[in-house]
PDB file of N, CA and C in Angstrom:
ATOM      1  N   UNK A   1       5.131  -4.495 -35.285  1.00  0.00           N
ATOM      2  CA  UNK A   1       5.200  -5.433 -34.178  1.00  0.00           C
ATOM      3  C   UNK A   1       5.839  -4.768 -32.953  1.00  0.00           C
ATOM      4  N   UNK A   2       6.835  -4.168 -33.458  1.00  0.00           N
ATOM      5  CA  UNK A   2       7.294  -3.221 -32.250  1.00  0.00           C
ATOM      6  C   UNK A   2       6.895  -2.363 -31.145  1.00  0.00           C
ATOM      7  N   UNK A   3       6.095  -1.891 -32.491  1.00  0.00           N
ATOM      8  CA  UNK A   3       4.998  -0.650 -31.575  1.00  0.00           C
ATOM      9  C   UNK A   3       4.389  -1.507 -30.708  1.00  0.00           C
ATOM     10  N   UNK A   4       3.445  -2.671 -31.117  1.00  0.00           N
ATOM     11  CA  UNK A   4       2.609  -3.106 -30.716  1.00  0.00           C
ATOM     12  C   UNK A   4       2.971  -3.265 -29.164  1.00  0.00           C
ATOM     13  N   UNK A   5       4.372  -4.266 -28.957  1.00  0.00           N
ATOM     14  CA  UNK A   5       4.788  -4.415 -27.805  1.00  0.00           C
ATOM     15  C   UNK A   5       4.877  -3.414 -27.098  1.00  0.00           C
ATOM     16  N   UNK A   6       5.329  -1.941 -27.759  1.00  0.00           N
ATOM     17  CA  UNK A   6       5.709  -1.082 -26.806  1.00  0.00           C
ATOM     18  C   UNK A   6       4.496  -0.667 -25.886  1.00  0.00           C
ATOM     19  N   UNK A   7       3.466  -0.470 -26.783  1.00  0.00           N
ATOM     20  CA  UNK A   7       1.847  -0.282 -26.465  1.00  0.00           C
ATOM     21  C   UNK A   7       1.760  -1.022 -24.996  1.00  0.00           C
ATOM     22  N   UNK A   8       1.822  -2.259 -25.246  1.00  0.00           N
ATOM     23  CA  UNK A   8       1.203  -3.496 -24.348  1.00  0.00           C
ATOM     24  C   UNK A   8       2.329  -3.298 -22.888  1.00  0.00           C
ATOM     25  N   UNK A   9       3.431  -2.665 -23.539  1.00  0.00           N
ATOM     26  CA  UNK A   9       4.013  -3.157 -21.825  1.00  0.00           C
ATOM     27  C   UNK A   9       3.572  -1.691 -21.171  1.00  0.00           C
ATOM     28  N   UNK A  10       3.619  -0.660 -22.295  1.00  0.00           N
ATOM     29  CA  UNK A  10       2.975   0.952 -21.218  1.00  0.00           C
ATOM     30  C   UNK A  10       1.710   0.795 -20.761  1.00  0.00           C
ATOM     31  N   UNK A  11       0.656  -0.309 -21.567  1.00  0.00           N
ATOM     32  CA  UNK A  11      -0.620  -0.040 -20.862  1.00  0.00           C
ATOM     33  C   UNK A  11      -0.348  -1.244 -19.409  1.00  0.00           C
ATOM     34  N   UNK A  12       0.285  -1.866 -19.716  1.00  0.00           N
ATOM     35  CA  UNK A  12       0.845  -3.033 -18.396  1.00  0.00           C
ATOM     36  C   UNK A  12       1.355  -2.342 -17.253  1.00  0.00           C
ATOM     37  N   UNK A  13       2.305  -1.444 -17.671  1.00  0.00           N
ATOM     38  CA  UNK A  13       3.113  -0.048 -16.586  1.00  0.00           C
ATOM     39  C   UNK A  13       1.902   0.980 -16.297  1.00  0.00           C
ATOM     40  N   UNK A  14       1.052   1.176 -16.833  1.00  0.00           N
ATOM     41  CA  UNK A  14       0.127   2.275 -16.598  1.00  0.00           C
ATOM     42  C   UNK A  14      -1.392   1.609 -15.601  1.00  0.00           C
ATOM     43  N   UNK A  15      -0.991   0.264 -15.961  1.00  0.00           N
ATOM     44  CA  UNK A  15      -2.259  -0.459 -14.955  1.00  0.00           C
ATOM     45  C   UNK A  15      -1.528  -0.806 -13.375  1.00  0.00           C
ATOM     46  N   UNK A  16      -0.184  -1.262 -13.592  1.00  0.00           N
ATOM     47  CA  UNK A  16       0.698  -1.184 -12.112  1.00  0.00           C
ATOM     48  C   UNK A  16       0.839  -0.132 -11.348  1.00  0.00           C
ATOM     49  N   UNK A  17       0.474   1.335 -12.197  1.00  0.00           N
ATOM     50  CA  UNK A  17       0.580   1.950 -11.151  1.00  0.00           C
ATOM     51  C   UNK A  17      -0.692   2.910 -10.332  1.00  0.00           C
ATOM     52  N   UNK A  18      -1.934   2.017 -10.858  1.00  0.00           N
ATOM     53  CA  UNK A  18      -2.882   2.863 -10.165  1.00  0.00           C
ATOM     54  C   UNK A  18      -3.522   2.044  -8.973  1.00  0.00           C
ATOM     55  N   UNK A  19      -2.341   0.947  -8.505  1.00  0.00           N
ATOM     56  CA  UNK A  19      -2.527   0.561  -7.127  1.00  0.00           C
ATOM     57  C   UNK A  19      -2.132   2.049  -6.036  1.00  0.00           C
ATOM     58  N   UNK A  20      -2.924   2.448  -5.772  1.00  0.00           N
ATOM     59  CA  UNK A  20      -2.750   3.321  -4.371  1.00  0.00           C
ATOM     60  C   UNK A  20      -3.633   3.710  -3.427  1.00  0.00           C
ATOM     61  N   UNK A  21      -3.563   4.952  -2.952  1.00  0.00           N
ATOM     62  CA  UNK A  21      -5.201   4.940  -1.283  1.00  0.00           C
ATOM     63  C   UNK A  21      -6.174   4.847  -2.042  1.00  0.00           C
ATOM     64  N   UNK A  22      -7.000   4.004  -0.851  1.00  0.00           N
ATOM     65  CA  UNK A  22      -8.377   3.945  -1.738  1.00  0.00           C
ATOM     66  C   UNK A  22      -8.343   2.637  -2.195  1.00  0.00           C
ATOM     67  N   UNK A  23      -7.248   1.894  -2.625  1.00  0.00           N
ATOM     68  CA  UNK A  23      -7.499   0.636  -3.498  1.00  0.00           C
ATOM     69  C   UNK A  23      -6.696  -0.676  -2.369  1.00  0.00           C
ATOM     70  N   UNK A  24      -7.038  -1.467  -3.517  1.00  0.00           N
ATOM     71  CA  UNK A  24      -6.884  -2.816  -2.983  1.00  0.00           C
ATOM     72  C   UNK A  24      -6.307  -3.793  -3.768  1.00  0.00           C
ATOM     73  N   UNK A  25      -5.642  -4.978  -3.098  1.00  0.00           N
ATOM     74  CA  UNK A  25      -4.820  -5.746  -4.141  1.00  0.00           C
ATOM     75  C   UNK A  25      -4.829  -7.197  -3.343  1.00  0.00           C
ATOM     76  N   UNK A  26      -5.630  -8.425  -3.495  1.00  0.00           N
ATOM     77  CA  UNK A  26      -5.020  -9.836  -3.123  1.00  0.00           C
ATOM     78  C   UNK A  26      -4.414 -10.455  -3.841  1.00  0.00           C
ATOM     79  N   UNK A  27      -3.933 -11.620  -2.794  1.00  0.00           N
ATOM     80  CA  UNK A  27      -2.646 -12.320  -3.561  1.00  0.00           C
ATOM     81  C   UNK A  27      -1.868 -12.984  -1.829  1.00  0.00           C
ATOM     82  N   UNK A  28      -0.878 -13.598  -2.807  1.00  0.00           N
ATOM     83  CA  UNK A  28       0.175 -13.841  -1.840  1.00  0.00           C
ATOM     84  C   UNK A  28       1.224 -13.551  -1.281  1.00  0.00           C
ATOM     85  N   UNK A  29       1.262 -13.359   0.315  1.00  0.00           N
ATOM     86  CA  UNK A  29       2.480 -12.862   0.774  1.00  0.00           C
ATOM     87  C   UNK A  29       3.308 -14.139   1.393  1.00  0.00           C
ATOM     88  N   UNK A  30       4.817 -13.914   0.951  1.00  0.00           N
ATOM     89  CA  UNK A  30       5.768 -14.416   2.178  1.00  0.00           C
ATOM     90  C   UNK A  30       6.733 -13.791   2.737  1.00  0.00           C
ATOM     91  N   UNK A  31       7.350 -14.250   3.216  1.00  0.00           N
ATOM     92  CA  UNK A  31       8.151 -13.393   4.236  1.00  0.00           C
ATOM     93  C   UNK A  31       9.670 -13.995   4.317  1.00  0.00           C
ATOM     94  N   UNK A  32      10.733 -13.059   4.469  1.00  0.00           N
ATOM     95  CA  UNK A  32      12.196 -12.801   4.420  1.00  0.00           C
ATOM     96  C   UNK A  32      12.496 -12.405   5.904  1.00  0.00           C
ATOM     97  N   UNK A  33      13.683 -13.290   6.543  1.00  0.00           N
ATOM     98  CA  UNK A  33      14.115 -12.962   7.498  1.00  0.00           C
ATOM     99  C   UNK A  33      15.701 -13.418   8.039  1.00  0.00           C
ATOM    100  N   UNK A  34      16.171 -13.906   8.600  1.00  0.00           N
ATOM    101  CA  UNK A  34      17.641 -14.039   9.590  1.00  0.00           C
ATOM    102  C   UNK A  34      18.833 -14.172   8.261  1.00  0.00           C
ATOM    103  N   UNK A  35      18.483 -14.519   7.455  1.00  0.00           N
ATOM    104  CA  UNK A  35      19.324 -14.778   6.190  1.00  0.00           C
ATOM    105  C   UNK A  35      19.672 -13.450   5.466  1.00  0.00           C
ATOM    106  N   UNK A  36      18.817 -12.945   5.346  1.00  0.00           N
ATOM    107  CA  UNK A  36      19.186 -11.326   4.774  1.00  0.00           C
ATOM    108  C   UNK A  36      19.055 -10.080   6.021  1.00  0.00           C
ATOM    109  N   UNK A  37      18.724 -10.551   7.048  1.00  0.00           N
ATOM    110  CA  UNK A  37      18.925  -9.148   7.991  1.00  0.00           C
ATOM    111  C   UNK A  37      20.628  -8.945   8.199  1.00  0.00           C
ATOM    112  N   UNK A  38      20.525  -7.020   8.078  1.00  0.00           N
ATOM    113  CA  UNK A  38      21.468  -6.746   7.983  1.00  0.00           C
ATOM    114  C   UNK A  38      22.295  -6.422   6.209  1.00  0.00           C
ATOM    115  N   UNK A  39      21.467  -6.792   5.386  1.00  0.00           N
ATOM    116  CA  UNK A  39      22.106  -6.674   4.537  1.00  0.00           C
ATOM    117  C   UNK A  39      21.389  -5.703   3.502  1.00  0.00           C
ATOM    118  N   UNK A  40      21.454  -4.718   2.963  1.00  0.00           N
ATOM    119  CA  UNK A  40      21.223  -4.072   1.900  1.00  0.00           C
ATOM    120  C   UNK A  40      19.988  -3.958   1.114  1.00  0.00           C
ATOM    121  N   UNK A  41      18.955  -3.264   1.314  1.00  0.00           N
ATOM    122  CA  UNK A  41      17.493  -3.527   0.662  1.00  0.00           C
ATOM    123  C   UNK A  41      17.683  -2.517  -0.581  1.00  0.00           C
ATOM    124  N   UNK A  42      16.867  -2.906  -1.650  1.00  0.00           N
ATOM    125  CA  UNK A  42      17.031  -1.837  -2.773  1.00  0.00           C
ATOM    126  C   UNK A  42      16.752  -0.522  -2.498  1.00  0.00           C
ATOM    127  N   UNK A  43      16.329  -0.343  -1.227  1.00  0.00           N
ATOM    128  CA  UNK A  43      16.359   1.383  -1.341  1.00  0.00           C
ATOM    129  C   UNK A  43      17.642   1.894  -0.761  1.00  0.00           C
ATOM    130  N   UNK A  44      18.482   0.976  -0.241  1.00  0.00           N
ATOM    131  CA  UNK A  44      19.683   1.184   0.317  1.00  0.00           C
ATOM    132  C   UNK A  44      19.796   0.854   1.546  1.00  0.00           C
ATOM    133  N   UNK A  45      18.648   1.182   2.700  1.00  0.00           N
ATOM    134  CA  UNK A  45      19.193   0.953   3.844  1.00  0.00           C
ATOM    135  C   UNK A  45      18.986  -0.829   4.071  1.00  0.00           C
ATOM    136  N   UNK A  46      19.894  -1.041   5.384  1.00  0.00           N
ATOM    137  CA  UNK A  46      19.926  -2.338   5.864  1.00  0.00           C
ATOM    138  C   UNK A  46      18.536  -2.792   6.160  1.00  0.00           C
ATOM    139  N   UNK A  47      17.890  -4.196   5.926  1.00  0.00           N
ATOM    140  CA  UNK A  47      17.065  -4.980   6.286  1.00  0.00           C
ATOM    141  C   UNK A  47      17.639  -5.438   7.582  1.00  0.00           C
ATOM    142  N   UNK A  48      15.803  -5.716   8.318  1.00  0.00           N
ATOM    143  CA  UNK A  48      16.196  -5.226   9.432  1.00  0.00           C
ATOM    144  C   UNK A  48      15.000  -6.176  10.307  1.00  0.00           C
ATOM    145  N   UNK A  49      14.704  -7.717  10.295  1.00  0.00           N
ATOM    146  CA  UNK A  49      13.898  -8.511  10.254  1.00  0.00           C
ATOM    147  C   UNK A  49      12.882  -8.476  11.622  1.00  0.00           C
ATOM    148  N   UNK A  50      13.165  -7.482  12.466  1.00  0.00           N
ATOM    149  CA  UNK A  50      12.554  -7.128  13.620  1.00  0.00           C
ATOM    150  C   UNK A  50      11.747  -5.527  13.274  1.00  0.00           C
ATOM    151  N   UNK A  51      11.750  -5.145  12.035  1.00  0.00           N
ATOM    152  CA  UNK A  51      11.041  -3.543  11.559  1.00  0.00           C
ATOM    153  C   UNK A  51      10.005  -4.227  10.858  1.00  0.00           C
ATOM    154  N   UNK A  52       9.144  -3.392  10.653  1.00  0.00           N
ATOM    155  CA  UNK A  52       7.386  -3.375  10.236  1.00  0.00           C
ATOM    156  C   UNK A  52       7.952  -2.899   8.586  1.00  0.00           C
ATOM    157  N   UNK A  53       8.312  -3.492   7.962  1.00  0.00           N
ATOM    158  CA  UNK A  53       8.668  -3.207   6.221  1.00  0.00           C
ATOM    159  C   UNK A  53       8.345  -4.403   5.219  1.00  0.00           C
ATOM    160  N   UNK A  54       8.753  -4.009   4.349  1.00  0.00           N
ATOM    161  CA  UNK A  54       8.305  -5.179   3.406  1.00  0.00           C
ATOM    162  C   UNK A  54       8.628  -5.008   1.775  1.00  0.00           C
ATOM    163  N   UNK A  55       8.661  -6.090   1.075  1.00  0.00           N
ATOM    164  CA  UNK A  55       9.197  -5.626  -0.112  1.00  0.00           C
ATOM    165  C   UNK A  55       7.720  -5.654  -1.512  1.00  0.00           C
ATOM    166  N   UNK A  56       7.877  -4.517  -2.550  1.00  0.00           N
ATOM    167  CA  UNK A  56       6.659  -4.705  -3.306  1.00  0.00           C
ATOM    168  C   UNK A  56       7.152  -4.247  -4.999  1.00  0.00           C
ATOM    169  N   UNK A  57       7.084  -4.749  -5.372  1.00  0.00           N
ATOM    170  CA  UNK A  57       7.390  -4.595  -7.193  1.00  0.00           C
ATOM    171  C   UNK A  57       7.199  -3.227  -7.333  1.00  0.00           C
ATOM    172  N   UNK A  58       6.784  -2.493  -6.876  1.00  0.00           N
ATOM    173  CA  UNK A  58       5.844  -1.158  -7.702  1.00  0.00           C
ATOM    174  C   UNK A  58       5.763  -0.092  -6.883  1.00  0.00           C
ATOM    175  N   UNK A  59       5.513   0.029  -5.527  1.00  0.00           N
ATOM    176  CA  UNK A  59       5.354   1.051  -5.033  1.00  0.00           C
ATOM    177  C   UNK A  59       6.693   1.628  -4.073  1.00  0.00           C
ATOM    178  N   UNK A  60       6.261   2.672  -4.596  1.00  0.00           N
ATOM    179  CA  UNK A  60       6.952   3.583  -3.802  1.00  0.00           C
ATOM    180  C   UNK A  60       8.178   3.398  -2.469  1.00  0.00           C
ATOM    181  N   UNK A  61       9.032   3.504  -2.610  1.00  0.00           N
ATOM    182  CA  UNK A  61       9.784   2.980  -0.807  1.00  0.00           C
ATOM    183  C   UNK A  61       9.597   3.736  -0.177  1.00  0.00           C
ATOM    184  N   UNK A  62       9.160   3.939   0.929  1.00  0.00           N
ATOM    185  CA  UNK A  62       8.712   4.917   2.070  1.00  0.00           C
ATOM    186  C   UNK A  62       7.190   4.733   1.992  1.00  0.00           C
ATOM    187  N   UNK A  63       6.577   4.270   1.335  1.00  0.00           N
ATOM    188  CA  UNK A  63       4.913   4.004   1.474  1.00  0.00           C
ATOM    189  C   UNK A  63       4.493   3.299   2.188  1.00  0.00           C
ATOM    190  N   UNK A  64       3.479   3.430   3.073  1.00  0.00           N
ATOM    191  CA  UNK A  64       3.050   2.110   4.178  1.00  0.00           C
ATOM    192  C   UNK A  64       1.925   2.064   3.559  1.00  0.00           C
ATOM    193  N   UNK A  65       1.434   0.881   3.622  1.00  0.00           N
ATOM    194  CA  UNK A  65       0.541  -0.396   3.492  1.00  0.00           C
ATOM    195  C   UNK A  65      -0.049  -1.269   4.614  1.00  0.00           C
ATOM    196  N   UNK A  66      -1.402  -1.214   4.611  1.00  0.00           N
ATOM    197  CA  UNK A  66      -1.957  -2.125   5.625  1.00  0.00           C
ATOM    198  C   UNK A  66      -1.995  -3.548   4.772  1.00  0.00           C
ATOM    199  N   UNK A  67      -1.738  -4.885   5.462  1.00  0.00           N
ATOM    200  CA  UNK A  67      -1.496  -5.973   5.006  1.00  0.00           C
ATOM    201  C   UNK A  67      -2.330  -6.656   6.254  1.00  0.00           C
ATOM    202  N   UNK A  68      -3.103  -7.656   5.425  1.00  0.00           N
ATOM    203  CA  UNK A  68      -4.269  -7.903   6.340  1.00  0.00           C
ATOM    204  C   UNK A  68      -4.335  -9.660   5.534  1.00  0.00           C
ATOM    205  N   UNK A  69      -4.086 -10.550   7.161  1.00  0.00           N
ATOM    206  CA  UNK A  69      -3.966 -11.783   6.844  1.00  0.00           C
ATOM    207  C   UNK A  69      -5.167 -12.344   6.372  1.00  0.00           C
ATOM    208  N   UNK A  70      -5.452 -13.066   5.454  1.00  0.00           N
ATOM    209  CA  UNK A  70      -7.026 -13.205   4.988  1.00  0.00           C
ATOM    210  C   UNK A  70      -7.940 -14.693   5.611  1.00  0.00           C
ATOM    211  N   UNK A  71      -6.767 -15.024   6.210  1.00  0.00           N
ATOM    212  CA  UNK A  71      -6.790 -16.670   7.082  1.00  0.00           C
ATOM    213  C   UNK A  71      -7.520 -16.731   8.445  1.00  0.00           C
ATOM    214  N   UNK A  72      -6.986 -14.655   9.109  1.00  0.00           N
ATOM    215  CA  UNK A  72      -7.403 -15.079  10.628  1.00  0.00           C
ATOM    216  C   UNK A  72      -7.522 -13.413  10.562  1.00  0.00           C
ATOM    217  N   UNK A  73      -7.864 -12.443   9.473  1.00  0.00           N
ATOM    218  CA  UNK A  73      -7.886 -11.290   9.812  1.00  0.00           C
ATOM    219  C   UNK A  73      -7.278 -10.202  10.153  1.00  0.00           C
ATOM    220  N   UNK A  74      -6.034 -10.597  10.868  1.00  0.00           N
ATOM    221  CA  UNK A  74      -5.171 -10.226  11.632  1.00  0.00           C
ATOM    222  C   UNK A  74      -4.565  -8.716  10.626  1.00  0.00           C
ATOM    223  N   UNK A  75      -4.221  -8.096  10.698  1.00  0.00           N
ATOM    224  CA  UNK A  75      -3.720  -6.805  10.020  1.00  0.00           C
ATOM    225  C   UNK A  75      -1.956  -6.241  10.753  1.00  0.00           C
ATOM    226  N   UNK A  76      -1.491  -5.644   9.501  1.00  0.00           N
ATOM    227  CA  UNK A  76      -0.220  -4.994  10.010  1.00  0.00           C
ATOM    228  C   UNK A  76      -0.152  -3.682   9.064  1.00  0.00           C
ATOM    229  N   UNK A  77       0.493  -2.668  10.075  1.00  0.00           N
ATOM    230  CA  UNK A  77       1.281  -1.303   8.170  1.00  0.00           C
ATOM    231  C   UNK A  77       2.659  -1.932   8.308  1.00  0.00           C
ATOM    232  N   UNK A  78       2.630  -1.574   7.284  1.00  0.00           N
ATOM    233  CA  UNK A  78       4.489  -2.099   6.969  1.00  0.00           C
ATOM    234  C   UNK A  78       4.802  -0.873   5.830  1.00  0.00           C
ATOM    235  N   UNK A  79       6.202  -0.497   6.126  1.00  0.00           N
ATOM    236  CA  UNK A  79       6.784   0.491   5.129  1.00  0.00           C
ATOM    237  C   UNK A  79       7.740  -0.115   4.168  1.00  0.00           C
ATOM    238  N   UNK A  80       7.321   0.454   2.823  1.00  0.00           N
ATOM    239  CA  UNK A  80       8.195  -0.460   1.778  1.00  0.00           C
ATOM    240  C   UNK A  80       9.384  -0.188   1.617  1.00  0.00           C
ATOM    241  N   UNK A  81      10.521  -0.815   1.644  1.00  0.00           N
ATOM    242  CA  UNK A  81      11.553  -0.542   1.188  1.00  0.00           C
ATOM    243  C   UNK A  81      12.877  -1.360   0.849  1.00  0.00           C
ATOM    244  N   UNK A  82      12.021  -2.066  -0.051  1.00  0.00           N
ATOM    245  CA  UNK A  82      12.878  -3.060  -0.574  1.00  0.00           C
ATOM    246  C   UNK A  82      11.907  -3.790  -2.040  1.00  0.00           C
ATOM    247  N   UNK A  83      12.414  -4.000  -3.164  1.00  0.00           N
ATOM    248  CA  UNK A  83      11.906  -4.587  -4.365  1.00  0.00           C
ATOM    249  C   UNK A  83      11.821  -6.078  -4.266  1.00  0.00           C
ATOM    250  N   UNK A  84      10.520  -7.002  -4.500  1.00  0.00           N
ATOM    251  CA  UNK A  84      10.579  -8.069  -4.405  1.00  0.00           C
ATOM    252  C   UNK A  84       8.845  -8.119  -4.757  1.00  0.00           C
ATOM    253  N   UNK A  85       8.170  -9.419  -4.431  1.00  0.00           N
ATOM    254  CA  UNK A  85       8.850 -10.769  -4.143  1.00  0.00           C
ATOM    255  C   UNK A  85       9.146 -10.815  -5.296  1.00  0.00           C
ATOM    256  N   UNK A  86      10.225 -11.884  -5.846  1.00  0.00           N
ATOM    257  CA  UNK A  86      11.161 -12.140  -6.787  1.00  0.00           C
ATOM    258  C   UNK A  86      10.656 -13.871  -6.578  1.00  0.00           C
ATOM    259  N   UNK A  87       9.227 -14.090  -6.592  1.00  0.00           N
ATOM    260  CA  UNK A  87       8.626 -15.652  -6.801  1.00  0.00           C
ATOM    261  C   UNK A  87       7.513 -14.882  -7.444  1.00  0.00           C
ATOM    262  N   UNK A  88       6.850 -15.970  -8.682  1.00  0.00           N
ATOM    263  CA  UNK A  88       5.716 -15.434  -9.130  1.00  0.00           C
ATOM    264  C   UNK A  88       4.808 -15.869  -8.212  1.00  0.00           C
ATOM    265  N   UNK A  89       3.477 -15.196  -8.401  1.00  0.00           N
ATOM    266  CA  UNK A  89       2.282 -15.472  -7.491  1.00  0.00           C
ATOM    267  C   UNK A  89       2.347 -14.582  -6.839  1.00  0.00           C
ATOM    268  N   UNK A  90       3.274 -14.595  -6.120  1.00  0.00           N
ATOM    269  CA  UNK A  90       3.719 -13.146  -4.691  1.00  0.00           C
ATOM    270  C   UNK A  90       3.160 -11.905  -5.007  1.00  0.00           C
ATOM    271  N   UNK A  91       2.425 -11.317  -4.123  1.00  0.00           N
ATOM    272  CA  UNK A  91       2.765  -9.929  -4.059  1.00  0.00           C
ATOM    273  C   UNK A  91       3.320  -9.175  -3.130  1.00  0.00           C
ATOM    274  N   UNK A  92       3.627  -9.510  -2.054  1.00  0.00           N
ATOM    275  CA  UNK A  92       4.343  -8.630  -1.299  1.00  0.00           C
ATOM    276  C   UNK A  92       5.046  -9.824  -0.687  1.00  0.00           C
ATOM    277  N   UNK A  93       6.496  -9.237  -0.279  1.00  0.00           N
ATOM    278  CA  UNK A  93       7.244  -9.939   1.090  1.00  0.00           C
ATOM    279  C   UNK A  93       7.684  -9.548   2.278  1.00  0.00           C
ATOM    280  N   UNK A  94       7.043  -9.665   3.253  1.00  0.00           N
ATOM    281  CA  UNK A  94       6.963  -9.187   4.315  1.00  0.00           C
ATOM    282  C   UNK A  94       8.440  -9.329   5.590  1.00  0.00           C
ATOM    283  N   UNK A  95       8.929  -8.704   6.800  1.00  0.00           N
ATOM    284  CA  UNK A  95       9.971  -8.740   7.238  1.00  0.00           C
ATOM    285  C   UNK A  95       9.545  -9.866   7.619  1.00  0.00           C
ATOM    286  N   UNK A  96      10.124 -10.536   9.166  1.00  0.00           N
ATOM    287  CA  UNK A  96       9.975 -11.720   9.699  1.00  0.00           C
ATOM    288  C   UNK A  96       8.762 -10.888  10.858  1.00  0.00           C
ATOM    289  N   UNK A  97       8.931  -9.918  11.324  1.00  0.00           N
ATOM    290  CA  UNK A  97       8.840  -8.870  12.148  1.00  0.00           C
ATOM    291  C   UNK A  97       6.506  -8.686  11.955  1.00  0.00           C
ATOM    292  N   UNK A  98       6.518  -8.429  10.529  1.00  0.00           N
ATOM    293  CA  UNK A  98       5.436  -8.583   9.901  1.00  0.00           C
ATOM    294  C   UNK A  98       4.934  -9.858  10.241  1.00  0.00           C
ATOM    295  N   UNK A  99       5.407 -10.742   9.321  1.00  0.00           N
ATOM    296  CA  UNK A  99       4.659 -12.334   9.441  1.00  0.00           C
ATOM    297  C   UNK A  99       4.242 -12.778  10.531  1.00  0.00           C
ATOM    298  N   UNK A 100       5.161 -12.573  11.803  1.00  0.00           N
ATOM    299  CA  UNK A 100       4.794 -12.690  12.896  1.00  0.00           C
ATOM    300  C   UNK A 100       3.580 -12.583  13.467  1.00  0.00           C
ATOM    301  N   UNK A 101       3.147 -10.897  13.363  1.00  0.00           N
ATOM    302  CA  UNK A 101       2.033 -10.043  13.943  1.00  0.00           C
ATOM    303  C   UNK A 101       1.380 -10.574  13.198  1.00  0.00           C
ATOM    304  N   UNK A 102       1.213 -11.180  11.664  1.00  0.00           N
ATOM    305  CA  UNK A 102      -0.008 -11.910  11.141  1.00  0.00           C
ATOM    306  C   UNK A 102       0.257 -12.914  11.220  1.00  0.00           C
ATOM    307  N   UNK A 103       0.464 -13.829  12.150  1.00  0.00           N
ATOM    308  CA  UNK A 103       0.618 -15.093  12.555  1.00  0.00           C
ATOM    309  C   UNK A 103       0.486 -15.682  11.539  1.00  0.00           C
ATOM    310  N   UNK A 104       1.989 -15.828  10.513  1.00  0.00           N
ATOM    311  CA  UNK A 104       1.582 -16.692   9.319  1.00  0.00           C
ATOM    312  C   UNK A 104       2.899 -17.313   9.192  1.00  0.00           C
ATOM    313  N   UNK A 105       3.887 -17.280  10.276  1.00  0.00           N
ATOM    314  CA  UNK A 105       5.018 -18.042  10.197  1.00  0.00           C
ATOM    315  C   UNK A 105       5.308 -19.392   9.827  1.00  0.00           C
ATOM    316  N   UNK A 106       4.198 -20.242  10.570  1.00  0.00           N
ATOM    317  CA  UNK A 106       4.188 -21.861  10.492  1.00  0.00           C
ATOM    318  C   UNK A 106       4.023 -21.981   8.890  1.00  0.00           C
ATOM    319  N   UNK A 107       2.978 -21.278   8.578  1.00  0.00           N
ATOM    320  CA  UNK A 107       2.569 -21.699   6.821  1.00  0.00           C
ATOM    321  C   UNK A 107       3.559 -21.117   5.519  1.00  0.00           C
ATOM    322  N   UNK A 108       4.242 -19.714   6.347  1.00  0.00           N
ATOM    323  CA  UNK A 108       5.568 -19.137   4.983  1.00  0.00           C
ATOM    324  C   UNK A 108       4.890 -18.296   4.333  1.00  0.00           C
ATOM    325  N   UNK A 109       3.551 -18.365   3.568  1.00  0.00           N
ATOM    326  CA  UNK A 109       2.629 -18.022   2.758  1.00  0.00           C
ATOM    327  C   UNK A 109       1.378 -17.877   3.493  1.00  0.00           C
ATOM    328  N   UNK A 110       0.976 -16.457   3.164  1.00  0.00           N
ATOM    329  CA  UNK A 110      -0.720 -16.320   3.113  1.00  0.00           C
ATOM    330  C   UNK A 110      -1.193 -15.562   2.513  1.00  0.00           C
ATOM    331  N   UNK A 111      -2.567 -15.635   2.186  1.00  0.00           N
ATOM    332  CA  UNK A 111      -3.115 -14.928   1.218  1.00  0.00           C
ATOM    333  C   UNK A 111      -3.258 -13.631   2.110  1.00  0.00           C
ATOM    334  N   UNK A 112      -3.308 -12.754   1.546  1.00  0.00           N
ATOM    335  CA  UNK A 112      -3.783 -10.910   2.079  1.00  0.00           C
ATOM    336  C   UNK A 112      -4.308 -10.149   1.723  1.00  0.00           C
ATOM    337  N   UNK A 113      -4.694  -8.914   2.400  1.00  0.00           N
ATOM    338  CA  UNK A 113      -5.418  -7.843   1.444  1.00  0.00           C
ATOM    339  C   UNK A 113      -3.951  -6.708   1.599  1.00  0.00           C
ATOM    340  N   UNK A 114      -4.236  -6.573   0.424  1.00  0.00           N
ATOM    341  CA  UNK A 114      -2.595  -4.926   0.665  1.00  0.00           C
ATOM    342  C   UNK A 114      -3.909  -3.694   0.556  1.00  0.00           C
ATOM    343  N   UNK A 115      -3.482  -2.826   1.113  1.00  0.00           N
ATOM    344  CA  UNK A 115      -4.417  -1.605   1.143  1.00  0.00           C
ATOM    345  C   UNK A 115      -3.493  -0.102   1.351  1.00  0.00           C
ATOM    346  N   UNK A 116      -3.017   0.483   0.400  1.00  0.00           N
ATOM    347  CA  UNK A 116      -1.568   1.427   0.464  1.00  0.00           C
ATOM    348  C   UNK A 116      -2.899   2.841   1.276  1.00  0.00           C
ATOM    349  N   UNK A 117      -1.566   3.150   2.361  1.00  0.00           N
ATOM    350  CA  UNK A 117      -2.364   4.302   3.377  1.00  0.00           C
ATOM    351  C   UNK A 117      -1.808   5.930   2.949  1.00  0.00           C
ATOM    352  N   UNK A 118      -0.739   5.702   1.791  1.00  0.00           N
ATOM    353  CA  UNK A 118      -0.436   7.097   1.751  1.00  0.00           C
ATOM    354  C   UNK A 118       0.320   7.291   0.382  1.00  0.00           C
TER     355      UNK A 118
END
């Protein structure tokens, strides 16, 4: 039984990580802002709700990502550096800085395309 699990979560870890260039990922983004700027992102430096960043389970910190609103088109890169979203459904959480440029403030949530550029 053990094995079995161990199996299932490496092929689970081995399917998370062949999001990269070239590929694609939808889902839902929201966005983090005035409440945590200034304070500590998991890669260490300060969040910073006026920078083009964003937080993602899996990839890389220092990786940019095109994030492309799926509502009105609208597109942003954002550089990762911070672990989240920490809501299921989510896949990425964007600064305030982001949400903005994809005009998705009023709604909190929108669906996106993530598309990693490097």
């Amino acid at each position: 039984m053990r094995l079995i699990l161990l199996t299932l979560l490496s092929l689970t870890l081995t399917a998370c990580s062949t999001f990269g260039p070239g590929s694609s990922d939808e889902g839902l983004a929201s966005y983090y802002g005035s409440r945590h700027h200034g304070k500590k992102t998991a890669s260490g430096e300060p969040f910073n709700q006026y920078a083009l960043t964003a937080a993602h389970r899996t990839l890389p910190f220092g990786s940019k990502v095109r994030v492309t609103n799926l509502r009105n088109n609208k597109s942003v890169v954002v550089r990762i550096n911070d672990r989240g979203p920490h809501v299921r459904k989510r896949i990425i959480d964007l600064s305030f800085q982001a949400a903005k440029d994809l005009d998705m403030l009023h709604d909190g949530v929108a669906p996106v395309r993530l598309q990693p550029l490097n």
